[in-house]
Protein backbone atom coordinates (compact mmCIF):
# COMPACT_ATOMS: atom_id res chain seq x y z
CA UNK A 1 0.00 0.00 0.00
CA UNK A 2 2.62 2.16 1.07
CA UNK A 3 4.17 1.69 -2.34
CA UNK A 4 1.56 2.43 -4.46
CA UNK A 5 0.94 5.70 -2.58
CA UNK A 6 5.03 6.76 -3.21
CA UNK A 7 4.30 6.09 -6.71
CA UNK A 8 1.34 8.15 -7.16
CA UNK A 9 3.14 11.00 -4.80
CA UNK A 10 5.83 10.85 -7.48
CA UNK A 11 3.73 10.49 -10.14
CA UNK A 12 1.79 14.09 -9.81
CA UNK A 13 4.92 15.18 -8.95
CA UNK A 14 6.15 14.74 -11.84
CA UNK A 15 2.93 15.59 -13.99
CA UNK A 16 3.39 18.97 -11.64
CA UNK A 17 7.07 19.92 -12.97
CA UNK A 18 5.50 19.05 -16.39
CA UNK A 19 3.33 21.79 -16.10
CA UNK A 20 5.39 24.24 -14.64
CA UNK A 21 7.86 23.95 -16.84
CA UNK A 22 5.60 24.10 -20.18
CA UNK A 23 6.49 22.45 -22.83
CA UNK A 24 9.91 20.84 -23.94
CA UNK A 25 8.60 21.46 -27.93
CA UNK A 26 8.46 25.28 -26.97
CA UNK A 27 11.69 25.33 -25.42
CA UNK A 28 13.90 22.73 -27.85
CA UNK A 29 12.17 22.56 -31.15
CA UNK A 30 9.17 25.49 -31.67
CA UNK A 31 11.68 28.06 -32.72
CA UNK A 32 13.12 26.29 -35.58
CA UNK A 33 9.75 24.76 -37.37
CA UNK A 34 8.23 28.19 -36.76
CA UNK A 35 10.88 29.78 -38.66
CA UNK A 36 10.80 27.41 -41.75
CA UNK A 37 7.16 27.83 -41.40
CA UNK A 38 7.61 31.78 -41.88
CA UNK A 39 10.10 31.21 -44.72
CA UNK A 40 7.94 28.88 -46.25
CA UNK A 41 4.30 31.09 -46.17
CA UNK A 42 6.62 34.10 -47.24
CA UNK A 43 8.13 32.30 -50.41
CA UNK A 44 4.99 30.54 -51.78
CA UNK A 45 2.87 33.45 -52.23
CA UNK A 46 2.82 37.01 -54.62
CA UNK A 47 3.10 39.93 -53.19
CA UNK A 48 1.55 40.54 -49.61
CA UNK A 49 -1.88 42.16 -49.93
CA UNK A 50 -1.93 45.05 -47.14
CA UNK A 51 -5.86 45.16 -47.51
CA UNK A 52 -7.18 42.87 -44.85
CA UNK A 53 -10.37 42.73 -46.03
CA UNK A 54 -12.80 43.28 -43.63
CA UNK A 55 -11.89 41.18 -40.59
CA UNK A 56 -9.42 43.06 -38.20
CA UNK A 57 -6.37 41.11 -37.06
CA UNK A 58 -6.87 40.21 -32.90
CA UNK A 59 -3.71 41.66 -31.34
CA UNK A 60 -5.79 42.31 -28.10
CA UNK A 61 -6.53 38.59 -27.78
CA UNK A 62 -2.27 38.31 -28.41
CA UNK A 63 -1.81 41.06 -25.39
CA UNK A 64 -3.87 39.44 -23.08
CA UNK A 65 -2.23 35.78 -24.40
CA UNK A 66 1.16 37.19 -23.07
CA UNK A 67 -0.48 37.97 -19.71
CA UNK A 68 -1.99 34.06 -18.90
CA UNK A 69 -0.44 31.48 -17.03
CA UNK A 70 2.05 29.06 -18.32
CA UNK A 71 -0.62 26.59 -19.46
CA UNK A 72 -3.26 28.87 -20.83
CA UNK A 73 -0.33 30.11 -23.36
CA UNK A 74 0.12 26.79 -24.26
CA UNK A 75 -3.48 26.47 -24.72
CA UNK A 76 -3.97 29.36 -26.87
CA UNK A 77 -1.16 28.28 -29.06
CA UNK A 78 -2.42 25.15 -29.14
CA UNK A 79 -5.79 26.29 -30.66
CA UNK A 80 -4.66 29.10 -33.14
CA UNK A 81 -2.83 25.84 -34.80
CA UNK A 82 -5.65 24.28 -34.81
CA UNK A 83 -7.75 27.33 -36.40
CA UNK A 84 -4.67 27.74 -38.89
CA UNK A 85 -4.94 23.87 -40.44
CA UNK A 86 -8.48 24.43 -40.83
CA UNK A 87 -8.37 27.09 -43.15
CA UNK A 88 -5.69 25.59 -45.00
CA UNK A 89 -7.98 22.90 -45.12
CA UNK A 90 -10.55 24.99 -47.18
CA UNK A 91 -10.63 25.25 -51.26
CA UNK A 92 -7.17 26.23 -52.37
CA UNK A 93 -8.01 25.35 -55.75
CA UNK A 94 -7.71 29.00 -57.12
CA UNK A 95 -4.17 30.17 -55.37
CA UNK A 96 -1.12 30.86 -57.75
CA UNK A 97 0.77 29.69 -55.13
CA UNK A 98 4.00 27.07 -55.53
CA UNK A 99 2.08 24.48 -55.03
CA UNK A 100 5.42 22.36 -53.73
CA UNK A 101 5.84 25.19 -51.13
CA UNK A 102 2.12 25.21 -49.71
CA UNK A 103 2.46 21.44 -49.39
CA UNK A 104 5.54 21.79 -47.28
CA UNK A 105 4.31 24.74 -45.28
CA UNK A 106 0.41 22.75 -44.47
CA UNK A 107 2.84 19.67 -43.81
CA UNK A 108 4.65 21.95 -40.86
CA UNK A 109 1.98 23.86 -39.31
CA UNK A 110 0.41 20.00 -39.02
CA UNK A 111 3.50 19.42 -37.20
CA UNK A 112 3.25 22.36 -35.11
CA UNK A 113 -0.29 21.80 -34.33
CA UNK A 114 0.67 17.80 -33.47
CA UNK A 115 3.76 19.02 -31.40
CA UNK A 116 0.90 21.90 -29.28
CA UNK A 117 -1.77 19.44 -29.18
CA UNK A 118 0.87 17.23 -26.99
CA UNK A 119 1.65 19.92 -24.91
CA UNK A 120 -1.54 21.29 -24.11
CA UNK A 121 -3.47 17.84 -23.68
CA UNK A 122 -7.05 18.98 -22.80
CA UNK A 123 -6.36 22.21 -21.48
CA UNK A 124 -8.20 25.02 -23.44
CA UNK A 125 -7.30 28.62 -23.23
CA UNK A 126 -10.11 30.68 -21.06
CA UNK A 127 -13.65 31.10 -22.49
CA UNK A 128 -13.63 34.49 -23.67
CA UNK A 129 -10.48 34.56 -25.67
CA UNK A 130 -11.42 30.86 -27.26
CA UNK A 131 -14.91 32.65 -27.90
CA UNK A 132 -13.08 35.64 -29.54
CA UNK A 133 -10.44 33.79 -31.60
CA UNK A 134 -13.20 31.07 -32.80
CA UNK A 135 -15.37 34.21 -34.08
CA UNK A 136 -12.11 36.09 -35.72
CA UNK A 137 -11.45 32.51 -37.94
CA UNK A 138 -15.14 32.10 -38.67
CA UNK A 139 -15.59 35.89 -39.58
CA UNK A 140 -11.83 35.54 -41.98
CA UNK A 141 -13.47 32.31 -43.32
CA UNK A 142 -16.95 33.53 -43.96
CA UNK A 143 -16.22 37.78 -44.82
CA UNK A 144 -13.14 37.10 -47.05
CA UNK A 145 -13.09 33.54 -48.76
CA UNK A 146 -15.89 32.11 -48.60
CA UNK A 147 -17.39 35.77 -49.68
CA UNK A 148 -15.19 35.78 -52.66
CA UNK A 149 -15.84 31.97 -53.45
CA UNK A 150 -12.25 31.16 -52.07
CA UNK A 151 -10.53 33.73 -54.78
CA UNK A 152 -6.85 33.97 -55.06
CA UNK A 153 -6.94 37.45 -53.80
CA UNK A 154 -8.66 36.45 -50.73
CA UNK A 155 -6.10 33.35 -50.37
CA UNK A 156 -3.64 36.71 -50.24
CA UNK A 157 -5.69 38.70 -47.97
CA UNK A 158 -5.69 35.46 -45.32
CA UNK A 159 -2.10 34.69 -46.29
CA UNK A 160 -1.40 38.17 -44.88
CA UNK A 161 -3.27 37.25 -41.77
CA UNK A 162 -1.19 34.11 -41.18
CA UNK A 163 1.63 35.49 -41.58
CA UNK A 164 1.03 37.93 -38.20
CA UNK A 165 -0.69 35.09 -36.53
CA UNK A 166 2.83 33.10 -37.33
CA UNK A 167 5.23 36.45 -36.01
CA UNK A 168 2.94 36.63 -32.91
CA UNK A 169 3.01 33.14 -32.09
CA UNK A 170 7.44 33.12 -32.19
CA UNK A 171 6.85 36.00 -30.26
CA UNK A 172 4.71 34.42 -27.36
CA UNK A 173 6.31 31.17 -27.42
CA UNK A 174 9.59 33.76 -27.23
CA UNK A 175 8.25 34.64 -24.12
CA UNK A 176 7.24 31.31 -22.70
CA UNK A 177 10.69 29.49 -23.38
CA UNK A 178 12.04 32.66 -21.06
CA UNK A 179 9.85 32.31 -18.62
CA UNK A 180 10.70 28.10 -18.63
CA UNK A 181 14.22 29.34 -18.35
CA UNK A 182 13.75 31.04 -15.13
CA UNK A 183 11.84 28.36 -13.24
């Protein structure tokens, strides 16, 4: 008996260092996919279209982001990678885009999304910025491609969008891997 509880004592102990110390992706391997992901989005596509259409980029859901705990972070990550595969998942028949370059790009924000979805297990980031960033990806989705029947200038105007979603998420996970270093 005595055993069993030692092992479950070390156990959450364990599971508790885990969480305080984030993620190992963040701090070993995030940095390096998220640049080729960057270089990648940046090479495939024309010029970057500065309109933004109609949908209005959520830096104050980033600003609050840098403000959560440890595992909310993780969490928020976690689902902007998840938003980001889904509208890569949409009709890209109409990009110009190198088509050899969007494959590898989809093929490493899956990776990023697999590598976030490990780290944040089941946690979700807090109700109102989940409800916020949910309604920014339906409203890019609905207001720009699906508006435009999934145009190649609206694959430019969301390209433009993933590309800040991409800077601010180096940024925060920046920002986590220092925080990990001072624990």
């Amino acid at each position: 008996m005595e055993t069993t509880s030692l092992w479950k004592c070390l156990f959450l102990l364990l599971c508790s260092q885990t969480c305080a110390l984030g993620c190992r992706w963040i701090a070993n391997g995030y940095n390096i996919v998220s640049r080729d992901a960057l270089s990648l989005i940046n090479k495939m596509g024309g010029e970057i279209v500065v309109d933004t259409g109609d949908v209005r980029f959520p830096q104050p859901l980033y600003n609050r982001a840098r403000k959560m705990s440890m595992e909310h972070k993780i969490a928020f990550v976690n689902e902007n990678f998840r938003h980001l595969l889904h509208l890569y998942a949409g009709n890209l028949d109409s990009v110009t885009w190198d088509r050899s370059l969007l494959n590898e790009f989809t093929e490493v924000l899956h990776r990023q999304a697999r590598e976030m979805r490990s780290c944040a297990g089941t946690k979700q980031a807090p109700k109102k910025q989940h409800k916020k960033l949910q309604a920014y990806f339906k409203k890019l989705e609905k207001s720009i491609l699906k508006k435009t029947k999934y145009s190649a200038d609206a694959w430019e105007i969301v390209r433009h969008h993933v590309i800040r979603h991409l800077q601010e998420l180096n940024r925060l996970a920046n920002l986590m891997r220092k925080e990990m270093q001072k624990l």
